[in-house]
PDB file of N, CA and C in Angstrom:
ATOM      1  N   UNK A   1     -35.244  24.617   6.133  1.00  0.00           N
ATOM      2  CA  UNK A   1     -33.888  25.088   6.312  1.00  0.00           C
ATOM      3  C   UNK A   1     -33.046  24.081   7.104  1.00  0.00           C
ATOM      4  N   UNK A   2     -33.467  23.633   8.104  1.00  0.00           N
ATOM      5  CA  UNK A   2     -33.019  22.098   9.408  1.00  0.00           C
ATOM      6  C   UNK A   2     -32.512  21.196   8.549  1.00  0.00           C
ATOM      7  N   UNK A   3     -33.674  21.134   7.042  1.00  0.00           N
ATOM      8  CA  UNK A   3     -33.575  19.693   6.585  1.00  0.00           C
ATOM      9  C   UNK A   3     -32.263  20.107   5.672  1.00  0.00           C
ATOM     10  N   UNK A   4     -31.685  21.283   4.874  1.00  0.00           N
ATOM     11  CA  UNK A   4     -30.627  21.346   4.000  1.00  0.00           C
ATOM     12  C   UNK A   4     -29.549  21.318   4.926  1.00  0.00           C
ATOM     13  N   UNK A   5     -29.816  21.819   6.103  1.00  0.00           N
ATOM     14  CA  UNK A   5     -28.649  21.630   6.756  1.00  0.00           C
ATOM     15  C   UNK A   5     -27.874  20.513   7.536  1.00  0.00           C
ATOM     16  N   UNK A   6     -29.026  19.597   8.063  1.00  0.00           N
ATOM     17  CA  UNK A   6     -28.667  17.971   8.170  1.00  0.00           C
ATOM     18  C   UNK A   6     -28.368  17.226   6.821  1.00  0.00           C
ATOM     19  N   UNK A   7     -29.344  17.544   5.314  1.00  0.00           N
ATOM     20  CA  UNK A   7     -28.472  16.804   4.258  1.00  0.00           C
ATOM     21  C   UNK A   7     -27.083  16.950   4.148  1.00  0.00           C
ATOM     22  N   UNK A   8     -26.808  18.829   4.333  1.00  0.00           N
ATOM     23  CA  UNK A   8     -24.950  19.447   3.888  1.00  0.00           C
ATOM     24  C   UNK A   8     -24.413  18.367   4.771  1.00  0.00           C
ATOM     25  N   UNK A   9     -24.764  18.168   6.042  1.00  0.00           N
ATOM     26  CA  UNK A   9     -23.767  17.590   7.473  1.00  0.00           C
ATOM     27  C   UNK A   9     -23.819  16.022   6.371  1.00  0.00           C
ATOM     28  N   UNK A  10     -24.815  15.211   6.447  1.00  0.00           N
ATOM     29  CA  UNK A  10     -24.829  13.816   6.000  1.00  0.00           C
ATOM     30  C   UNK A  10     -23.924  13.644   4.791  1.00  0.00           C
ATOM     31  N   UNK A  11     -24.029  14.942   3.908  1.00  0.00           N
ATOM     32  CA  UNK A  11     -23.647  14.425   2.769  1.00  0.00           C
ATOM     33  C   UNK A  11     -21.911  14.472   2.788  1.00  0.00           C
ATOM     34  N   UNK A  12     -21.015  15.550   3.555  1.00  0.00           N
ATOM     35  CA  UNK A  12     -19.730  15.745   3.968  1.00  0.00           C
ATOM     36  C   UNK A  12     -19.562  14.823   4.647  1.00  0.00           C
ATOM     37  N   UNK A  13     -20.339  14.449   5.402  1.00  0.00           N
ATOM     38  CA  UNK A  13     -19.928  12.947   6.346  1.00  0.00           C
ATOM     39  C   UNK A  13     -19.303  11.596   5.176  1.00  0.00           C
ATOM     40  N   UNK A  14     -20.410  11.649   4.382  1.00  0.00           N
ATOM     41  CA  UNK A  14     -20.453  10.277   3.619  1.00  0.00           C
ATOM     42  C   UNK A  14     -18.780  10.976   2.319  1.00  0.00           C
ATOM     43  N   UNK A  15     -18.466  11.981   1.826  1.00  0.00           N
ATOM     44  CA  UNK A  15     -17.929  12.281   1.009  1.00  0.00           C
ATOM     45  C   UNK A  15     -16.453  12.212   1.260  1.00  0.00           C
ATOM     46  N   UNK A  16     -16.170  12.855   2.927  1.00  0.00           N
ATOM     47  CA  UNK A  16     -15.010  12.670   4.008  1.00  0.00           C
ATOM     48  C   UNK A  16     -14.618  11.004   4.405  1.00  0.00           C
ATOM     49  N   UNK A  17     -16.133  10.106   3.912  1.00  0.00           N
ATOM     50  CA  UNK A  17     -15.306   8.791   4.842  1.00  0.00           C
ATOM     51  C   UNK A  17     -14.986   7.636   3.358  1.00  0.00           C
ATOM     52  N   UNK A  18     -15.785   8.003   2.025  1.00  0.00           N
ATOM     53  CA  UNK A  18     -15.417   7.890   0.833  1.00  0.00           C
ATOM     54  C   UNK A  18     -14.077   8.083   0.671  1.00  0.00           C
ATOM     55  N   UNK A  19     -13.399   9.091   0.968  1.00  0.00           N
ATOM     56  CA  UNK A  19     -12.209   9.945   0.363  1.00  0.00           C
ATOM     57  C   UNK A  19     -11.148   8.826   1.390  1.00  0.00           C
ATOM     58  N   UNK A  20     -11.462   8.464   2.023  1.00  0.00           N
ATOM     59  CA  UNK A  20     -10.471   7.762   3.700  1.00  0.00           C
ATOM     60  C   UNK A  20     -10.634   6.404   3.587  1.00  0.00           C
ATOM     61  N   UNK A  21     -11.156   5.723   2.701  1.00  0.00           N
ATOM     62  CA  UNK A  21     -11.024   4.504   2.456  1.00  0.00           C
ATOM     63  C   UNK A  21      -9.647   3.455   2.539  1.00  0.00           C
ATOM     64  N   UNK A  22      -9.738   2.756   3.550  1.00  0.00           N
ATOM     65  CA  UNK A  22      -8.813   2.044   3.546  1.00  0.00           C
ATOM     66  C   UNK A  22      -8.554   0.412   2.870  1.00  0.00           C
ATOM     67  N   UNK A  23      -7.551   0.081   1.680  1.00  0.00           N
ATOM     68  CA  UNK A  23      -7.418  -1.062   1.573  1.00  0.00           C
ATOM     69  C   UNK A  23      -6.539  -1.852   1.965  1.00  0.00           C
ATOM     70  N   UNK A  24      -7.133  -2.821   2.097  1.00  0.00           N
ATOM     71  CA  UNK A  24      -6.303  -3.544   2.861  1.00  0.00           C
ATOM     72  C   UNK A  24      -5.587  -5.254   2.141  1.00  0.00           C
ATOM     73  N   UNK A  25      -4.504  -5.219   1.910  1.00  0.00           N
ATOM     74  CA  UNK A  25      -4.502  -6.601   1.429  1.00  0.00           C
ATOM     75  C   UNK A  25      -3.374  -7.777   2.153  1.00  0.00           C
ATOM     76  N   UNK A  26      -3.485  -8.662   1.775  1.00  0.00           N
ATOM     77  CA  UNK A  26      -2.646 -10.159   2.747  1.00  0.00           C
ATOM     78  C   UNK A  26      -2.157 -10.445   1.314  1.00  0.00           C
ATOM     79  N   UNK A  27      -0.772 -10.545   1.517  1.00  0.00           N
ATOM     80  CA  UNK A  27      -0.328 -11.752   0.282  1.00  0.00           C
ATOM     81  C   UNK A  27       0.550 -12.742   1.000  1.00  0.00           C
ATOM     82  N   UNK A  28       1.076 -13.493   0.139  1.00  0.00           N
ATOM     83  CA  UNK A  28       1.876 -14.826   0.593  1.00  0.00           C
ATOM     84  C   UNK A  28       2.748 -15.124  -0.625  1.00  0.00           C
ATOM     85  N   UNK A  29       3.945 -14.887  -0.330  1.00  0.00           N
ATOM     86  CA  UNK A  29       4.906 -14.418  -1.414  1.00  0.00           C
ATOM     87  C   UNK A  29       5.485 -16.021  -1.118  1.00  0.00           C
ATOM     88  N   UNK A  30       5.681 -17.338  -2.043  1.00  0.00           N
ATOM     89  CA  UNK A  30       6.153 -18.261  -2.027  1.00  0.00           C
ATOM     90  C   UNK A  30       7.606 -18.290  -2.695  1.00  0.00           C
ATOM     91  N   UNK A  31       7.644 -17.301  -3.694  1.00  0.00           N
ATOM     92  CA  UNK A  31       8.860 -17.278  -4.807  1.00  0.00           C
ATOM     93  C   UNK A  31       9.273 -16.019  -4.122  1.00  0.00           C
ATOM     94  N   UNK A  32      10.445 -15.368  -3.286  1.00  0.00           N
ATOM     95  CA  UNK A  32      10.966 -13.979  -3.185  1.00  0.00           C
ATOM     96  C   UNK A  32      10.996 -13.101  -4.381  1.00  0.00           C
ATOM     97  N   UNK A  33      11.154 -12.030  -4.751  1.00  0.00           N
ATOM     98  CA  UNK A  33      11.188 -11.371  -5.525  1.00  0.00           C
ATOM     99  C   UNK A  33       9.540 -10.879  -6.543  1.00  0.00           C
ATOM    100  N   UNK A  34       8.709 -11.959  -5.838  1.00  0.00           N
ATOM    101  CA  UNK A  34       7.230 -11.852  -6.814  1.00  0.00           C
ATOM    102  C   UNK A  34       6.290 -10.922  -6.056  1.00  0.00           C
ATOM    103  N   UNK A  35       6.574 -10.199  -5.168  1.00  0.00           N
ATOM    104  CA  UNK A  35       5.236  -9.440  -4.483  1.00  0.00           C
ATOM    105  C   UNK A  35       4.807  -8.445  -5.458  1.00  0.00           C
ATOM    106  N   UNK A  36       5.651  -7.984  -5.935  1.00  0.00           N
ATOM    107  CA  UNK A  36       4.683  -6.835  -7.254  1.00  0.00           C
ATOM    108  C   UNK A  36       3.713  -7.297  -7.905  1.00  0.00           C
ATOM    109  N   UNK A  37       4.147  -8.498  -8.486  1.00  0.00           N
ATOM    110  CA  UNK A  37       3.036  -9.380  -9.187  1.00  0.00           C
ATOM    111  C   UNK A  37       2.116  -9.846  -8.398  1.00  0.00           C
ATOM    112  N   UNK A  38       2.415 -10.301  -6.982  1.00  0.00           N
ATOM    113  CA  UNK A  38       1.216 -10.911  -6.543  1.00  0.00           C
ATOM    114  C   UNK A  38       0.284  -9.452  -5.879  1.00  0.00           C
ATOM    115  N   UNK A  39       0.555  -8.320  -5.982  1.00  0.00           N
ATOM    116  CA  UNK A  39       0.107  -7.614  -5.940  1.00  0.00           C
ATOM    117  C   UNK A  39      -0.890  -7.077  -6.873  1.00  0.00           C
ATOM    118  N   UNK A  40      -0.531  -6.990  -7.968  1.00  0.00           N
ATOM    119  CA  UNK A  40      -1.512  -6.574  -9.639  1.00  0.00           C
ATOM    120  C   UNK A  40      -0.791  -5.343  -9.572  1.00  0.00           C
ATOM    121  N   UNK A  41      -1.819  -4.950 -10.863  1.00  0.00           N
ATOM    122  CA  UNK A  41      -2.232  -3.682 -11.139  1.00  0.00           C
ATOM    123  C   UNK A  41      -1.961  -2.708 -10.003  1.00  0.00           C
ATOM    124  N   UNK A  42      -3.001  -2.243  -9.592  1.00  0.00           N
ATOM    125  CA  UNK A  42      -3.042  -1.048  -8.746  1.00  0.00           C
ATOM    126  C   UNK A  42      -2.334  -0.933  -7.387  1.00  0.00           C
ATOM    127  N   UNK A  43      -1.184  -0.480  -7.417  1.00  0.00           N
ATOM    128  CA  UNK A  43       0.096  -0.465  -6.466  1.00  0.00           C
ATOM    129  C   UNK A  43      -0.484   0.891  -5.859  1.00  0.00           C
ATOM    130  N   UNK A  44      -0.972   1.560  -6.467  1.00  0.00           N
ATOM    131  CA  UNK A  44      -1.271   2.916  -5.809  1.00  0.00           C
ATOM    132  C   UNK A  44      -2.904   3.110  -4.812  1.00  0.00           C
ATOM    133  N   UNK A  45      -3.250   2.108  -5.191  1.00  0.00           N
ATOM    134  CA  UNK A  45      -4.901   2.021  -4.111  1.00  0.00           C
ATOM    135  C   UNK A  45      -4.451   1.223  -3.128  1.00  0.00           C
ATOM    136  N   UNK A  46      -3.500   0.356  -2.267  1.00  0.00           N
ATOM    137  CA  UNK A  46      -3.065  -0.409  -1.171  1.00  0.00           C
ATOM    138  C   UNK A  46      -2.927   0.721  -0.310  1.00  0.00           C
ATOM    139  N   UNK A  47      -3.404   0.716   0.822  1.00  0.00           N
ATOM    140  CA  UNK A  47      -3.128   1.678   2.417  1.00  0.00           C
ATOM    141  C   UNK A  47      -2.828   0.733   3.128  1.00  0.00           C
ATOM    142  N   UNK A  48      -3.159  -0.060   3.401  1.00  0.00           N
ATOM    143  CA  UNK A  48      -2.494  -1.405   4.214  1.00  0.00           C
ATOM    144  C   UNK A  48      -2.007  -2.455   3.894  1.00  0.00           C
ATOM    145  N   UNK A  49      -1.186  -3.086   4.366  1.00  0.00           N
ATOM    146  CA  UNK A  49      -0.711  -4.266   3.345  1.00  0.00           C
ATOM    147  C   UNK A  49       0.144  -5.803   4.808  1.00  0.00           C
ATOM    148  N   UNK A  50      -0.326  -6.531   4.396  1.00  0.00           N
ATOM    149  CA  UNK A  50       0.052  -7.434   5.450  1.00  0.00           C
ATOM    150  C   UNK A  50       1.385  -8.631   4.352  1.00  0.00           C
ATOM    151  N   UNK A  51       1.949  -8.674   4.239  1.00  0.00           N
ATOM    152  CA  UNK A  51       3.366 -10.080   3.560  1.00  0.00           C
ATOM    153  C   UNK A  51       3.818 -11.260   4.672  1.00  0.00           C
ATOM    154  N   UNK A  52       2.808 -12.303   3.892  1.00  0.00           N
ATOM    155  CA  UNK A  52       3.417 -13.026   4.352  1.00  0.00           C
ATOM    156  C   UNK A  52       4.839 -14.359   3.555  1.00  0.00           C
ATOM    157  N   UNK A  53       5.846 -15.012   4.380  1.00  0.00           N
ATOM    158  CA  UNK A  53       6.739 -15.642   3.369  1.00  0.00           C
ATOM    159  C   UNK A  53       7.537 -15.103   3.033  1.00  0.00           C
ATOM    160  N   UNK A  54       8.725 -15.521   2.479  1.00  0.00           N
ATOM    161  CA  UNK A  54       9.844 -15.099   1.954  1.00  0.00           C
ATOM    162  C   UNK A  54      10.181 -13.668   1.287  1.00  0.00           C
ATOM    163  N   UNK A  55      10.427 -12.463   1.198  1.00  0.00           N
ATOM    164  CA  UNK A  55      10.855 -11.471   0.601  1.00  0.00           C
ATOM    165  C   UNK A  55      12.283 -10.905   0.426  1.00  0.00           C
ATOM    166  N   UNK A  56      12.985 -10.450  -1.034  1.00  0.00           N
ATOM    167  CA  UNK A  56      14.184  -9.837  -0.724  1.00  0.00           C
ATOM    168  C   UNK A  56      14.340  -9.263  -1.495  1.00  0.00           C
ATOM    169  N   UNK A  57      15.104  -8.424  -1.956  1.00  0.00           N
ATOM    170  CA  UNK A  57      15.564  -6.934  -2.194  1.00  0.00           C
ATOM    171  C   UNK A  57      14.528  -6.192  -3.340  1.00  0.00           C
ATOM    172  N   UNK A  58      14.345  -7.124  -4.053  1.00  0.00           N
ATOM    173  CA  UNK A  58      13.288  -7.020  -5.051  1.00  0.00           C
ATOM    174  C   UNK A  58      11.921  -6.450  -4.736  1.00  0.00           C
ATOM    175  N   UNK A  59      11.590  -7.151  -3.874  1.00  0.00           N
ATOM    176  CA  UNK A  59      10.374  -6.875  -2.822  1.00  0.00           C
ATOM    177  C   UNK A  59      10.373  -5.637  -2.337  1.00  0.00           C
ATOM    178  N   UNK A  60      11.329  -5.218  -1.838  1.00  0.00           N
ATOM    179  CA  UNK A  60      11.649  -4.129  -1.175  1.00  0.00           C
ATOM    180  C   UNK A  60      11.511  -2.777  -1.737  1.00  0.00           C
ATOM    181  N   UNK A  61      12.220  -2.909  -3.121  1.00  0.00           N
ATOM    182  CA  UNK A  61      12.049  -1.646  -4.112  1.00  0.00           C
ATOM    183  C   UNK A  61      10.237  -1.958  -4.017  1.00  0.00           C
ATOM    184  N   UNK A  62       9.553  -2.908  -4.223  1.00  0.00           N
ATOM    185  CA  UNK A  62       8.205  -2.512  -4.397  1.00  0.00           C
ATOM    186  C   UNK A  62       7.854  -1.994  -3.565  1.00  0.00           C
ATOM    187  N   UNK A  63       7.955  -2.473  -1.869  1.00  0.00           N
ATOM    188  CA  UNK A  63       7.720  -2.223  -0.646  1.00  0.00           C
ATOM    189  C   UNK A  63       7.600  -0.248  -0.773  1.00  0.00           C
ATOM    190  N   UNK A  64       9.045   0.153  -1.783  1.00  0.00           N
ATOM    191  CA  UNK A  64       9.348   1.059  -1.520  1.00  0.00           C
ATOM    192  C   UNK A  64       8.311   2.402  -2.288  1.00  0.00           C
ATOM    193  N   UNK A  65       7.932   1.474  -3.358  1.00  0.00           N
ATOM    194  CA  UNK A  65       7.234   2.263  -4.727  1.00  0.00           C
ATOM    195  C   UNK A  65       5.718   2.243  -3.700  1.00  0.00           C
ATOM    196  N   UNK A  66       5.694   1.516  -3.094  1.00  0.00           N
ATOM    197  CA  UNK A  66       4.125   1.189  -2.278  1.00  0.00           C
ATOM    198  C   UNK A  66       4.430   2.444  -1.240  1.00  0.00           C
ATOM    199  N   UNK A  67       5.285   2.603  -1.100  1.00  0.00           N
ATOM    200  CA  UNK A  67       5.086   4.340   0.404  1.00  0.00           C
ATOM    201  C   UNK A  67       5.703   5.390  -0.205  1.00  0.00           C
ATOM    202  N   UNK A  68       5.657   5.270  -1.808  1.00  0.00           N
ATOM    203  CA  UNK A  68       5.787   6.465  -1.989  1.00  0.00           C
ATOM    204  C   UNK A  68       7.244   6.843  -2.863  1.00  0.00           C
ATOM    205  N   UNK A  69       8.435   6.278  -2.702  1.00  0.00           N
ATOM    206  CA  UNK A  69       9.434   6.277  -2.771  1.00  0.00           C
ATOM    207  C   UNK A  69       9.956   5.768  -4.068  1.00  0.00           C
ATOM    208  N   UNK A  70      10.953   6.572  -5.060  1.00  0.00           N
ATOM    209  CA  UNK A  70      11.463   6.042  -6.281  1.00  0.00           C
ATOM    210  C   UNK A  70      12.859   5.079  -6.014  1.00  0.00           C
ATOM    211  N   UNK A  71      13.365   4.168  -7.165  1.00  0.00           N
ATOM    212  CA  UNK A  71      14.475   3.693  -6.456  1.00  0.00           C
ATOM    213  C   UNK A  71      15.736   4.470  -6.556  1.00  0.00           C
ATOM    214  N   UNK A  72      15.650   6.021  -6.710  1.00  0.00           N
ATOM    215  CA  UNK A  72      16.674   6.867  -6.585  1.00  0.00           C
ATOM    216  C   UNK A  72      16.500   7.643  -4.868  1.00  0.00           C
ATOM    217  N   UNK A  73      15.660   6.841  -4.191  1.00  0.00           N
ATOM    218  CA  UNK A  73      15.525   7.875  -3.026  1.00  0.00           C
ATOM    219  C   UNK A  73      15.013   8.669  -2.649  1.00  0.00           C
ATOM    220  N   UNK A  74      14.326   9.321  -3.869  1.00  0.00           N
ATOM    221  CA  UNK A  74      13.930  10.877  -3.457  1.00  0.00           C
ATOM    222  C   UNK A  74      11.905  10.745  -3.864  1.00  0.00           C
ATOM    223  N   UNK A  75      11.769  11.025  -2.206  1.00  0.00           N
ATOM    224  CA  UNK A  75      10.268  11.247  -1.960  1.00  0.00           C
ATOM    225  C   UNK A  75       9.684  11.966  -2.392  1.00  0.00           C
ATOM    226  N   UNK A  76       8.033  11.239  -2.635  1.00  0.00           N
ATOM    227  CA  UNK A  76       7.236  12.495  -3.478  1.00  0.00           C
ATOM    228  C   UNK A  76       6.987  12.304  -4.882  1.00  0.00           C
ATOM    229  N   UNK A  77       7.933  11.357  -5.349  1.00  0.00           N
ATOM    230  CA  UNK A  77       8.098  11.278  -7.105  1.00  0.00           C
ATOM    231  C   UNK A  77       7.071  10.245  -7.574  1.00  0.00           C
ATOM    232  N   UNK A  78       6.853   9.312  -6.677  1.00  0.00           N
ATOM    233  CA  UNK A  78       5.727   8.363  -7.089  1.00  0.00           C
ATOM    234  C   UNK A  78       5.016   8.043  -5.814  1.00  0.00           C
ATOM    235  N   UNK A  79       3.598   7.768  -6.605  1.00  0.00           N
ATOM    236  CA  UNK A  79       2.479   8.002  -6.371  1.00  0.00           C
ATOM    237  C   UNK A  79       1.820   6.752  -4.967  1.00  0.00           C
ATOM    238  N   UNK A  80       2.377   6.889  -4.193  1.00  0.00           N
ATOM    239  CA  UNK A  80       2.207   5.944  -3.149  1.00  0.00           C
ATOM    240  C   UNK A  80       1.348   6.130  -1.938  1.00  0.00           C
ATOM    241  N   UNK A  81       0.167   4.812  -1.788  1.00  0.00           N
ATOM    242  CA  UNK A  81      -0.613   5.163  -0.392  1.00  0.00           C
ATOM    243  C   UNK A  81      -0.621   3.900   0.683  1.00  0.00           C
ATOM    244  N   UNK A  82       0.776   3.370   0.831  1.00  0.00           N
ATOM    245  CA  UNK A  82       0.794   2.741   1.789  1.00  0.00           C
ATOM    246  C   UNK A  82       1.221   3.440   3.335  1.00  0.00           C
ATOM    247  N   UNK A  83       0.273   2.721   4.202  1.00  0.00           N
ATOM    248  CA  UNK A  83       0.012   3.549   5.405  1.00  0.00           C
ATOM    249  C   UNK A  83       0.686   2.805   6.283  1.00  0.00           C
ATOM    250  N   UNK A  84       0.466   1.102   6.642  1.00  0.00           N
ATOM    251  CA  UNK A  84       0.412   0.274   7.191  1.00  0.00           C
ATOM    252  C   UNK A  84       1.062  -0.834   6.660  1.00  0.00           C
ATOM    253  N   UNK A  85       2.386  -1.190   6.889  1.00  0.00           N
ATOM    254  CA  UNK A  85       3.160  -2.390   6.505  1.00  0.00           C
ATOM    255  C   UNK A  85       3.415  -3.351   7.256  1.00  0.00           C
ATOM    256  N   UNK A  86       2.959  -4.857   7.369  1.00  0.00           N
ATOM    257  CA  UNK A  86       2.912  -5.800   9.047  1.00  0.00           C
ATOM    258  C   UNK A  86       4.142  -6.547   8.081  1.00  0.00           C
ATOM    259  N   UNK A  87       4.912  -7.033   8.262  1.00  0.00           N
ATOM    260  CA  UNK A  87       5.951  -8.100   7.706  1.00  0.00           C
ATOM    261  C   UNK A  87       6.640  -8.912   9.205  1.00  0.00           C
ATOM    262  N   UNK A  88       5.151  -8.982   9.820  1.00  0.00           N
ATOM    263  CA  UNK A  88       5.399  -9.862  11.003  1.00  0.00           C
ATOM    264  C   UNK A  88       6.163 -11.227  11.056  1.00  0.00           C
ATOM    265  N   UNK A  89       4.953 -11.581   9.910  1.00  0.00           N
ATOM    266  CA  UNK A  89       5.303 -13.207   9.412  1.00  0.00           C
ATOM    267  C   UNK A  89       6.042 -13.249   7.727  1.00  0.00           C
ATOM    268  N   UNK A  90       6.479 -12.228   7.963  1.00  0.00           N
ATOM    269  CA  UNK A  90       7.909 -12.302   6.135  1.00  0.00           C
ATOM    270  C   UNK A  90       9.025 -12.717   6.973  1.00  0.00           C
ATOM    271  N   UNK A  91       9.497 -13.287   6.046  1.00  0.00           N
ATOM    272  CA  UNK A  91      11.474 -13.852   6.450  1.00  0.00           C
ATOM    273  C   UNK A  91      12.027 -13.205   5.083  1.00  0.00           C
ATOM    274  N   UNK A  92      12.703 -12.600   5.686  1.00  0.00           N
ATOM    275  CA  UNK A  92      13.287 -11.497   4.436  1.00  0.00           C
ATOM    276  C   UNK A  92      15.050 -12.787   4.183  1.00  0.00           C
ATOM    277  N   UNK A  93      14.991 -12.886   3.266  1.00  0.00           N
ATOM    278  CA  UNK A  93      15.942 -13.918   2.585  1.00  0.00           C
ATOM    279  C   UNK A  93      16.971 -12.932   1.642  1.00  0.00           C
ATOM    280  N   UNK A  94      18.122 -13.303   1.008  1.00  0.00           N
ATOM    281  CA  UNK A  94      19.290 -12.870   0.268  1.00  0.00           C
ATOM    282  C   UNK A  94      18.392 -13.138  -1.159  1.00  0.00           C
ATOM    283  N   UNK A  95      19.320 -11.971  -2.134  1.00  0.00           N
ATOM    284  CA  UNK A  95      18.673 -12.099  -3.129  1.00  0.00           C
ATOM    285  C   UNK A  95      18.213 -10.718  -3.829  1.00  0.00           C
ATOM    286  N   UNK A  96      17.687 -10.824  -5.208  1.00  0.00           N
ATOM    287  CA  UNK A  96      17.249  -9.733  -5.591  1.00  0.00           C
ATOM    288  C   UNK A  96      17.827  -8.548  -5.732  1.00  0.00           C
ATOM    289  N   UNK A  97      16.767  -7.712  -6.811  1.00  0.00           N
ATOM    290  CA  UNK A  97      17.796  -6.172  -6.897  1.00  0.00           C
ATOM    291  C   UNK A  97      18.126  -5.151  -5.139  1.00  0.00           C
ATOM    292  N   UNK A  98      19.137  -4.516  -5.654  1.00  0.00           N
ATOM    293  CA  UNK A  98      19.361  -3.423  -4.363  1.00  0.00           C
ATOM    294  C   UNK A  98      18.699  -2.979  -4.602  1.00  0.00           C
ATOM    295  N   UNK A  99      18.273  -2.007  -2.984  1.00  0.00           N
ATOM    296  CA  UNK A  99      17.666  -1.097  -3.395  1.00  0.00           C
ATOM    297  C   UNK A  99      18.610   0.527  -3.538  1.00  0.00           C
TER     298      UNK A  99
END
């Protein structure tokens, strides 16, 4: 009985820290307007995200699609899991679509 009940605990442990996975990625945007692309595919698996280099307005709508946000404003509509945005080392430059 000890032993099903330390597997239930182990196995919610491992299923809870599965589900909480954090990714994490660094880019280096040389051309403004390219972080979507240098991003790929899966815009919706990023939880953290570090930019480094040039970014502008263009960027931004992605920035925006990455936490969640459509470019009409209204939250909730797309599918976003960014948690963590560093744009320590971005120089946000003129340029690109509004958002």
């Amino acid at each position: 009985m000890i032993r099903r009940i330390i597997l239930s605990f182990i196995l919610s442990i491992l299923v809870l820290t599965a589900s909480a996975q954090v990714y994490f990625k660094t880019v280096t945007v040389i051309q403004p307007g390219t972080l979507k692309t240098l991003l790929g595919e899966r815009l919706d698996t990023i939880t953290a995200l570090k930019v480094n280099g040039s970014i502008n307005g263009t960027d931004f709508v992605t920035l925006r699609l990455l936490a969640g946000y459509d470019k009409y404003h209204i939250p909730d509509l797309v599918e976003g899991s960014l948690r963590l945005l560093d744009l320590s080392d971005a120089c946000i430059v003129e340029g690109g679509r509004e958002l």
